[in-house]
C-alpha atoms as a PDB file:
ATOM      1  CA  UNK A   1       1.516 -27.300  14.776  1.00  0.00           C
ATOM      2  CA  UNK A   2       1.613 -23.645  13.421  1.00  0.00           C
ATOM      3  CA  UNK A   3      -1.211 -21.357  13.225  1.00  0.00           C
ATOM      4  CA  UNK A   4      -2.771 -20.408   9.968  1.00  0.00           C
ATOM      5  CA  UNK A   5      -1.271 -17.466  10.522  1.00  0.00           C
ATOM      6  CA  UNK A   6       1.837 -18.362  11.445  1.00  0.00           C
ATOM      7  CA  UNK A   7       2.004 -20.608   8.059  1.00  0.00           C
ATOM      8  CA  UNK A   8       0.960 -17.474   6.419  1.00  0.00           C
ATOM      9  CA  UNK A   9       3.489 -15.257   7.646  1.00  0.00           C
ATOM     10  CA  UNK A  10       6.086 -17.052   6.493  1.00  0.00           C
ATOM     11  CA  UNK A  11       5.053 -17.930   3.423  1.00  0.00           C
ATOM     12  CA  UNK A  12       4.788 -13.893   2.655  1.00  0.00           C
ATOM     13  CA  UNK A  13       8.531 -13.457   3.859  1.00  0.00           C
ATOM     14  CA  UNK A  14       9.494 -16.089   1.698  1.00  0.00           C
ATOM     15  CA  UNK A  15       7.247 -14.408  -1.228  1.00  0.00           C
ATOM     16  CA  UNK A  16       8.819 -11.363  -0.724  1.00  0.00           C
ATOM     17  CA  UNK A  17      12.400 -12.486   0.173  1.00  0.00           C
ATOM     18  CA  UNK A  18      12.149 -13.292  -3.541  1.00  0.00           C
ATOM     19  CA  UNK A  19      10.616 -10.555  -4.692  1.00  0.00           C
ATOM     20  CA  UNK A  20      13.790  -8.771  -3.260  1.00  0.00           C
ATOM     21  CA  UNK A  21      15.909 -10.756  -5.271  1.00  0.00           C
ATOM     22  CA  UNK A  22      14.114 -11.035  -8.905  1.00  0.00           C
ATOM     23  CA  UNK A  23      11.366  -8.637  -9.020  1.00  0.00           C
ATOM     24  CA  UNK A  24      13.622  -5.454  -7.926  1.00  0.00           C
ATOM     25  CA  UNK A  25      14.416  -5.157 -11.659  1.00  0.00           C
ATOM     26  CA  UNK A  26      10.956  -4.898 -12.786  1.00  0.00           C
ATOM     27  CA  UNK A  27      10.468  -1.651 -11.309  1.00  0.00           C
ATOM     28  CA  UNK A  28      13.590  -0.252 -11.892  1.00  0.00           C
ATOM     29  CA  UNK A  29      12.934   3.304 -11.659  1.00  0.00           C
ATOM     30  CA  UNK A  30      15.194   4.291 -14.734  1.00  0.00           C
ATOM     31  CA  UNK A  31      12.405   2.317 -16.504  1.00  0.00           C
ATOM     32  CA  UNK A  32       9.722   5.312 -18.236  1.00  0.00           C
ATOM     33  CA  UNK A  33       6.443   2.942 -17.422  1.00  0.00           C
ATOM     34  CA  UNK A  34       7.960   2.805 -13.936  1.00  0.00           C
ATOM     35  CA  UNK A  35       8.334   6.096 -13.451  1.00  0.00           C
ATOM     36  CA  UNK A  36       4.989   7.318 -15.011  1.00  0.00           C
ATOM     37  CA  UNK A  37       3.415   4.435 -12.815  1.00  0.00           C
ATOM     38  CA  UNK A  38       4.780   6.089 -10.010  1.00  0.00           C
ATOM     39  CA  UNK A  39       4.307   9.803 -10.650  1.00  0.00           C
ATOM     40  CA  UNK A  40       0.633   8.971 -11.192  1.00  0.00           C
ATOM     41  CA  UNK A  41       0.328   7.079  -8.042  1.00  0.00           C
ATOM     42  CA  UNK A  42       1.673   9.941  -5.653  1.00  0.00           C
ATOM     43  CA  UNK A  43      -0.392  12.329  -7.584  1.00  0.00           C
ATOM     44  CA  UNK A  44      -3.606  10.133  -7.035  1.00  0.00           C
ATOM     45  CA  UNK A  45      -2.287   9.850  -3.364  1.00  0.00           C
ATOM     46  CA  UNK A  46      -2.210  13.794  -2.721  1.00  0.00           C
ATOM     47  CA  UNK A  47      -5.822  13.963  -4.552  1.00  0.00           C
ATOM     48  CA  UNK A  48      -7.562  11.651  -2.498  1.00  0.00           C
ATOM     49  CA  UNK A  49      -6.751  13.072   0.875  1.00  0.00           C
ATOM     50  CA  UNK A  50      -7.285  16.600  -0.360  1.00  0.00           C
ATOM     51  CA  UNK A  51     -10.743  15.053  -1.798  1.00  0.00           C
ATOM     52  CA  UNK A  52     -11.269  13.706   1.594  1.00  0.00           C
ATOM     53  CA  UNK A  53     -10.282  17.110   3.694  1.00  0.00           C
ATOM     54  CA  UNK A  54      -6.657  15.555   4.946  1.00  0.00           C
ATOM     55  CA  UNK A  55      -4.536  18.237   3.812  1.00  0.00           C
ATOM     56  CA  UNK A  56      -2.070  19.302   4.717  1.00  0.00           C
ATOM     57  CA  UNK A  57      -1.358  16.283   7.093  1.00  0.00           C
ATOM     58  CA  UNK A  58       0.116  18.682   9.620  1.00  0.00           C
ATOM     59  CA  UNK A  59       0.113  16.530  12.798  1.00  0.00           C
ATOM     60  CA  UNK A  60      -2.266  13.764  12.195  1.00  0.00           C
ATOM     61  CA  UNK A  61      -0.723  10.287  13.033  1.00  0.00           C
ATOM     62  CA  UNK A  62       0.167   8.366   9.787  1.00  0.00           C
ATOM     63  CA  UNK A  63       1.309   4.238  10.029  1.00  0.00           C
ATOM     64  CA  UNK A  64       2.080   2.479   6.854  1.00  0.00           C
ATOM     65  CA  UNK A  65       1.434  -1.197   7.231  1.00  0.00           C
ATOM     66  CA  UNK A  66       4.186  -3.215   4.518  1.00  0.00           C
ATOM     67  CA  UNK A  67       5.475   0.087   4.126  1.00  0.00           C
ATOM     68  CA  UNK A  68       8.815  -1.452   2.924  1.00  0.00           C
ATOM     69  CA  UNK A  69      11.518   0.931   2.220  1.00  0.00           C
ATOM     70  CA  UNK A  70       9.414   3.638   3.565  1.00  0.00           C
ATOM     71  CA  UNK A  71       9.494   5.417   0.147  1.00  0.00           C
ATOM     72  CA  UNK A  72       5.522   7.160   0.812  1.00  0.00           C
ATOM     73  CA  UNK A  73       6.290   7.635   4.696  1.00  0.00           C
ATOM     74  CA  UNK A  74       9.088  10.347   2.699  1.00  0.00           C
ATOM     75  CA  UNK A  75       6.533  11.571   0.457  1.00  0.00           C
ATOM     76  CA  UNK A  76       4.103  12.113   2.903  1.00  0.00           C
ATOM     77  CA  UNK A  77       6.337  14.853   4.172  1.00  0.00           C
ATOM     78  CA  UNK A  78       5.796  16.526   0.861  1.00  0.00           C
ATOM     79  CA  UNK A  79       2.435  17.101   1.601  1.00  0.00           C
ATOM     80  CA  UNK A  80       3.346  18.645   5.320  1.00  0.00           C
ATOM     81  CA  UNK A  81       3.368  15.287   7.360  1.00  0.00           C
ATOM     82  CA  UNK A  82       5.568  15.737  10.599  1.00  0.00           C
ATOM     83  CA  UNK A  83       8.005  13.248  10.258  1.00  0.00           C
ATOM     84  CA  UNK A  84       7.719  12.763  13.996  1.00  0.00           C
ATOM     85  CA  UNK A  85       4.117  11.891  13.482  1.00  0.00           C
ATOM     86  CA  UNK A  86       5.162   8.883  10.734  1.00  0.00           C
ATOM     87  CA  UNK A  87       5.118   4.936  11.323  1.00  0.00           C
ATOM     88  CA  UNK A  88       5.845   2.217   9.444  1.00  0.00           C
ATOM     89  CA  UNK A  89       6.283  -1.313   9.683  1.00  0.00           C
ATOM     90  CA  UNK A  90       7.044  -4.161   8.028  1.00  0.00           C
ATOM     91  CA  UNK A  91       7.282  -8.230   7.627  1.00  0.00           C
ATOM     92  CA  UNK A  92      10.882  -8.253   6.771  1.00  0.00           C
ATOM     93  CA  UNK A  93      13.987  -6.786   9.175  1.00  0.00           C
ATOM     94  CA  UNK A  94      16.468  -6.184   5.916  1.00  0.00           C
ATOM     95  CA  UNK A  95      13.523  -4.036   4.389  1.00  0.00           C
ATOM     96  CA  UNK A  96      13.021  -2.636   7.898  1.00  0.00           C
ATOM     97  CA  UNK A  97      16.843  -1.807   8.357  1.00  0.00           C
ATOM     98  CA  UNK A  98      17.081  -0.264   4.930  1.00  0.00           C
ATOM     99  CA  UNK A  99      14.463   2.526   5.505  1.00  0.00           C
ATOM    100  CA  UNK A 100      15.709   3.176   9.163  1.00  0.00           C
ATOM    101  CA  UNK A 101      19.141   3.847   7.083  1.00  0.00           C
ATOM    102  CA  UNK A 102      17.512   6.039   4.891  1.00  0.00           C
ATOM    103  CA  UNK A 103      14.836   7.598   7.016  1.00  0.00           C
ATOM    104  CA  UNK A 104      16.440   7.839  10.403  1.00  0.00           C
ATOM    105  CA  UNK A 105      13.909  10.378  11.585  1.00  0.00           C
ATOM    106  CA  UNK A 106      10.842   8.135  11.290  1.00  0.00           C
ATOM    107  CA  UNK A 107       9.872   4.967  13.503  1.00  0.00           C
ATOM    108  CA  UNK A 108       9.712   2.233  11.532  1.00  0.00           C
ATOM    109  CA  UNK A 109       9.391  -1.536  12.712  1.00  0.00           C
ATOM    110  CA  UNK A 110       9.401  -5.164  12.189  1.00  0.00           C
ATOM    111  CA  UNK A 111       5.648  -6.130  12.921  1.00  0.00           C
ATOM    112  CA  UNK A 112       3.130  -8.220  11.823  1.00  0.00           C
ATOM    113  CA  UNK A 113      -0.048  -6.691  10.435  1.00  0.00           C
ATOM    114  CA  UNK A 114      -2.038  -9.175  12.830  1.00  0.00           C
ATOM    115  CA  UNK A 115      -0.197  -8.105  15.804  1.00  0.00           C
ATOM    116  CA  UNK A 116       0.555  -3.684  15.714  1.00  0.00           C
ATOM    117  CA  UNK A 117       2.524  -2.112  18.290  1.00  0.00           C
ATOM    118  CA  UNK A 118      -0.033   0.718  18.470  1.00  0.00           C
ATOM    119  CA  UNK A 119      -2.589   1.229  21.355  1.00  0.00           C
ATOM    120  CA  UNK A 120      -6.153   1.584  20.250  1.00  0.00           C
ATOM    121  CA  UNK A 121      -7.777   4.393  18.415  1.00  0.00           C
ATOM    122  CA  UNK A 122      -3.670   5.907  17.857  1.00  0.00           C
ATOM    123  CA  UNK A 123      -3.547   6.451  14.485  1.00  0.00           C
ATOM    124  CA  UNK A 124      -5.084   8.840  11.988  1.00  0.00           C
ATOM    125  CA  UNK A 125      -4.117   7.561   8.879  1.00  0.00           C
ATOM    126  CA  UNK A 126      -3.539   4.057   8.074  1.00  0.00           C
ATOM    127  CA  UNK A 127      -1.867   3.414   4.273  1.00  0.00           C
ATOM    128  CA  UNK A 128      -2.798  -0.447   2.958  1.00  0.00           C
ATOM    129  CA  UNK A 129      -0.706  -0.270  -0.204  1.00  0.00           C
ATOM    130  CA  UNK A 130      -0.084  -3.890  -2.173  1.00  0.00           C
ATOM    131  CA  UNK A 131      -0.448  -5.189   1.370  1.00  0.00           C
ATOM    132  CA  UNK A 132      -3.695  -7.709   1.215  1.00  0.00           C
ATOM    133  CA  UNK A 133      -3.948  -8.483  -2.352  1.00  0.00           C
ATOM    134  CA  UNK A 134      -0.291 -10.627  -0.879  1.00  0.00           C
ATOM    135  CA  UNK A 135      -2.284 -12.153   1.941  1.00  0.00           C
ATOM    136  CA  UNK A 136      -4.115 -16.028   0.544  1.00  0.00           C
ATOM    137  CA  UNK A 137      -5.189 -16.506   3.934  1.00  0.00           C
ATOM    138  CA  UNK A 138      -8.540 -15.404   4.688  1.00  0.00           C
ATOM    139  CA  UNK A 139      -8.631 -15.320   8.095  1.00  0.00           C
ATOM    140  CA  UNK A 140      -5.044 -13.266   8.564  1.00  0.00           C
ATOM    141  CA  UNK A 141      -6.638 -11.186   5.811  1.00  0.00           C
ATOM    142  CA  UNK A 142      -9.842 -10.496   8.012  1.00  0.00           C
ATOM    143  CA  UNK A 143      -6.985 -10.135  11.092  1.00  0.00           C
ATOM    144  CA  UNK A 144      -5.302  -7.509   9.557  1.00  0.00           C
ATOM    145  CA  UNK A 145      -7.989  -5.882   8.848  1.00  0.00           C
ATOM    146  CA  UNK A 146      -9.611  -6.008  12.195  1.00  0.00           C
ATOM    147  CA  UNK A 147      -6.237  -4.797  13.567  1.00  0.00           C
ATOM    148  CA  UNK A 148      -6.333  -1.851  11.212  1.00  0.00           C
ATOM    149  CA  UNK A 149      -9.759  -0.903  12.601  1.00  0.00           C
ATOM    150  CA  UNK A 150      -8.861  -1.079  16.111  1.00  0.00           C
ATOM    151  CA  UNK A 151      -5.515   1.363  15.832  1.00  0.00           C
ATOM    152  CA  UNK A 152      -7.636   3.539  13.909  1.00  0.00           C
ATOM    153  CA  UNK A 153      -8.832   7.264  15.651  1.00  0.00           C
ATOM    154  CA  UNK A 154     -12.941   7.933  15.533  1.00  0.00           C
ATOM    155  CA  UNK A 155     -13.090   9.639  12.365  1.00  0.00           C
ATOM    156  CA  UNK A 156     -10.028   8.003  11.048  1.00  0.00           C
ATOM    157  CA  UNK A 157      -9.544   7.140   7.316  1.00  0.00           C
ATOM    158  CA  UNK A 158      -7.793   4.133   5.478  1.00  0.00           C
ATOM    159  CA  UNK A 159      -5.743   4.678   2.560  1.00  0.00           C
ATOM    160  CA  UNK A 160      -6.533   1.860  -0.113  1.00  0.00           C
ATOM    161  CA  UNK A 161      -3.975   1.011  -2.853  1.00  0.00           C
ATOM    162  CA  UNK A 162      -3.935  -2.391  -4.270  1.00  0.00           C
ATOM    163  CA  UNK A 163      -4.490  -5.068  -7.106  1.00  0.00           C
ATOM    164  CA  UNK A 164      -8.156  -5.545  -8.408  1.00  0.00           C
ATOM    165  CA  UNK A 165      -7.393  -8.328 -10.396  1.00  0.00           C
ATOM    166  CA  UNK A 166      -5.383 -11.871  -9.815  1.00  0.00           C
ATOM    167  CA  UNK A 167      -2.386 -11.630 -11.259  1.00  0.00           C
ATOM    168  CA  UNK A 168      -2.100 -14.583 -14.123  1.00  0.00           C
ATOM    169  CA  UNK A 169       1.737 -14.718 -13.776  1.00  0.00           C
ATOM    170  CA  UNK A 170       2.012 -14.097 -10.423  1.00  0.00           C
ATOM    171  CA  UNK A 171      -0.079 -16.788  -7.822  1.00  0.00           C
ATOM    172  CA  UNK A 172       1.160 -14.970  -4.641  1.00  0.00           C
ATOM    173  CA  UNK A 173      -1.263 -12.340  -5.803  1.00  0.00           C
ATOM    174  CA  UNK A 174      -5.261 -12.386  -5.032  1.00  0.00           C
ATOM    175  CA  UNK A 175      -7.014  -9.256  -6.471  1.00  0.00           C
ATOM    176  CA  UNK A 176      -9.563  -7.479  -4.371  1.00  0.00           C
ATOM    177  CA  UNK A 177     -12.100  -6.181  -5.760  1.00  0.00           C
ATOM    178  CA  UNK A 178     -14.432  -3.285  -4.380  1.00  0.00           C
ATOM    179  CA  UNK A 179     -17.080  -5.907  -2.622  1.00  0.00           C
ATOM    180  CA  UNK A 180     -13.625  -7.923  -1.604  1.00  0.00           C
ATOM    181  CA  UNK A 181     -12.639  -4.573   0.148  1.00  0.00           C
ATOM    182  CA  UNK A 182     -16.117  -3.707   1.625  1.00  0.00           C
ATOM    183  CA  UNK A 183     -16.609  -7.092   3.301  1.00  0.00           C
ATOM    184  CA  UNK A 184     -13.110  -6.591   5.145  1.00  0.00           C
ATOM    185  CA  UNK A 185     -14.188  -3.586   6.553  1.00  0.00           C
ATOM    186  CA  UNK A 186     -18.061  -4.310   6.982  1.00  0.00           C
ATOM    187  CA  UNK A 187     -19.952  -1.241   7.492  1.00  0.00           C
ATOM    188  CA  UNK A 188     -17.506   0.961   6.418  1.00  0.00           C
ATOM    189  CA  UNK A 189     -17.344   4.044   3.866  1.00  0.00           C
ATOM    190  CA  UNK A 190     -15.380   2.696   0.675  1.00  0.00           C
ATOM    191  CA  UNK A 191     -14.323   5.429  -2.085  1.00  0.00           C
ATOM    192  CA  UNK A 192     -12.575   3.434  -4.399  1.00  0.00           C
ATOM    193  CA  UNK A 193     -11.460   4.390  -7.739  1.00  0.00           C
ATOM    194  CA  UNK A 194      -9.530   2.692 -10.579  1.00  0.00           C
ATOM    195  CA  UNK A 195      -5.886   4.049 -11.193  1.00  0.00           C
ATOM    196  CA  UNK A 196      -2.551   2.216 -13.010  1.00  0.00           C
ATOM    197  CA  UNK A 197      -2.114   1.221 -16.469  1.00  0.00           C
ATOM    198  CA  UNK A 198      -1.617  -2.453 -16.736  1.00  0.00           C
ATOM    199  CA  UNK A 199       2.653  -2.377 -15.348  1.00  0.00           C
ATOM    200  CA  UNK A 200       4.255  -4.639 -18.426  1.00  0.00           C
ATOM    201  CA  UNK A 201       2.460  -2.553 -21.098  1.00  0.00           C
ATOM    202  CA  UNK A 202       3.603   0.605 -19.480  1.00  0.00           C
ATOM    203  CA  UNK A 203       6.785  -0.623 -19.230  1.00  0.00           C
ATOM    204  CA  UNK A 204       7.123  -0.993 -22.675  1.00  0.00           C
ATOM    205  CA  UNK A 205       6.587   2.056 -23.888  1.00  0.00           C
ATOM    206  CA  UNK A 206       9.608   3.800 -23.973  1.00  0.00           C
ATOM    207  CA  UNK A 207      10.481   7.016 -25.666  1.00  0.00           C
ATOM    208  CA  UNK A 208       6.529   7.278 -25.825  1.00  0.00           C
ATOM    209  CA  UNK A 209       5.741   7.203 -21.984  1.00  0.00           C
ATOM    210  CA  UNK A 210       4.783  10.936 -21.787  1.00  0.00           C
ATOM    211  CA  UNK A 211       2.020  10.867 -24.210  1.00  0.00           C
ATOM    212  CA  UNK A 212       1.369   7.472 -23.767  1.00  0.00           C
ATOM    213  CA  UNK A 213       0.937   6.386 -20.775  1.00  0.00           C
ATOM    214  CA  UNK A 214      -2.025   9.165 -19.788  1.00  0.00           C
ATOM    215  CA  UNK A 215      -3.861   8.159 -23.055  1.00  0.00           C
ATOM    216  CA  UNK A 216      -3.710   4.256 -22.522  1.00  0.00           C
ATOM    217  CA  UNK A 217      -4.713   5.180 -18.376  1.00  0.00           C
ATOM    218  CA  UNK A 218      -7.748   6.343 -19.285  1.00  0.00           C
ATOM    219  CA  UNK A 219      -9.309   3.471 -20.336  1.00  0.00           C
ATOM    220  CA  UNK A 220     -10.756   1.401 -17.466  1.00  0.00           C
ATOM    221  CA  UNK A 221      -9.968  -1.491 -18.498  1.00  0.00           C
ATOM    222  CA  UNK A 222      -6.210  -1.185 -18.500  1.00  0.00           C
ATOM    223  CA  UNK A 223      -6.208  -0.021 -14.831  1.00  0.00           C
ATOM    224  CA  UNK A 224      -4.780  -2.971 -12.565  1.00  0.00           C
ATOM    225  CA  UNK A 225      -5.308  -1.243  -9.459  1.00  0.00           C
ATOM    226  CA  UNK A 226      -8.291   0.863  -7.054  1.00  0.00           C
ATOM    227  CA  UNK A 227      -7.271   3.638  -4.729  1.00  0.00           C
ATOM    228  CA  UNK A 228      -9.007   5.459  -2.380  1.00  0.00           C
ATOM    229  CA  UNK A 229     -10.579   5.967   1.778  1.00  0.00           C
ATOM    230  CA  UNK A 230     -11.580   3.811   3.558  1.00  0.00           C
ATOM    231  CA  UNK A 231     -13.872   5.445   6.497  1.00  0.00           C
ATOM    232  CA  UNK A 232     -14.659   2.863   9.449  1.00  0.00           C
END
């Protein structure tokens, strides 16, 4: 019989296996929504490490867990990240291929949040993007998490991104809320903020994005998502 987590773990590849296949046009980045989502995002990114004394990144050791295609391993550069110094890894090997074929210079792997290929207290930086908001299990959530902790550095910081609320359309997605975060990582400093207008309305918005988008972000509740550190 498999594991919970085993069960788990394939369910996400098969979640995101699809996602690959019908989702990708979603967020097509010709889209104005998409792009303002994502301009917004990197800029919220670069604020809350230079809120929380991180920049420049210089040689701290970064690992992006579900990093994907490895698009923020590249932008962390942008904000003086050796490349040398950047990890990723990922659930799926065709994601993991694709970013090793755009991103030869970083080390990015097939790995299981539950399982890291790091040795304790390695990392400086650890980026949770869209990552447990995908995980229903509990106890691979609470895995992953305890994983996180133990790859962390003393003084370390997590970087949060990731649904606050269920998505209605969507039932591979559980939001997490700030107490959902804080009982994850019991004991720890959690700076969360709210950030991301609600994706289809953005995406909707057309020639209108620019002065749009920041007006309709403002209001609360029209932000899907919380960003922020995470301080074990």
């Amino acid at each position: 019989m498999q594991r919970a987590s085993e069960a788990e773990v394939d369910r996400l590849q098969g979640v995101y296996r699809g996602y690959m296949r019908r989702v990708a046009g979603r967020w097509d980045s010709g889209n104005r929504g998409n792009a303002a989502i994502l301009a917004e995002l990197e800029q919220q990114v670069a604020d809350v490490l230079a809120a929380g004394g991180l920049l420049p990144l210089g040689e701290r050791t970064i690992l992006d867990i579900g990093c994907g295609y490895g698009h923020f391993l590249r932008y962390l550069q942008s904000l003086g990240a050796a490349p040398a110094r950047l990890h990723g890894v990922d659930l799926l090997p065709e994601r993991v291929e694709r970013a090793r074929l755009t991103s030869p210079e970083l080390d990015i792997q097939v790995a299981n949040g539950e399982q890291l290929p790091f040795a304790n207290a390695s990392v400086d930086l650890v980026l949770l993007f869209s990552v447990f908001t995908s995980i229903l299990d509990e106890r691979m959530r609470m895995a992953v998490a305890a994983e996180t902790k133990r790859v962390l550095s003393r003084g370390g910081s997590i970087l949060w991104y990731d649904f606050r609320f269920d998505n209605p359309r969507n039932p591979n997605v559980k939001g997490m809320r700030r107490a959902d975060v804080a009982r994850c990582f019991p004991g720890a400093a959690v700076e969360l903020r709210t950030v991301t207008l609600l994706p289809p309305l953005a995406r909707r918005l057309g020639r209108l994005t620019p002065s749009l988008y920041p007006r309709l972000a403002s209001l609360p509740f029209l932000r899907t998502h919380l960003i922020g550190l995470i301080q074990p």
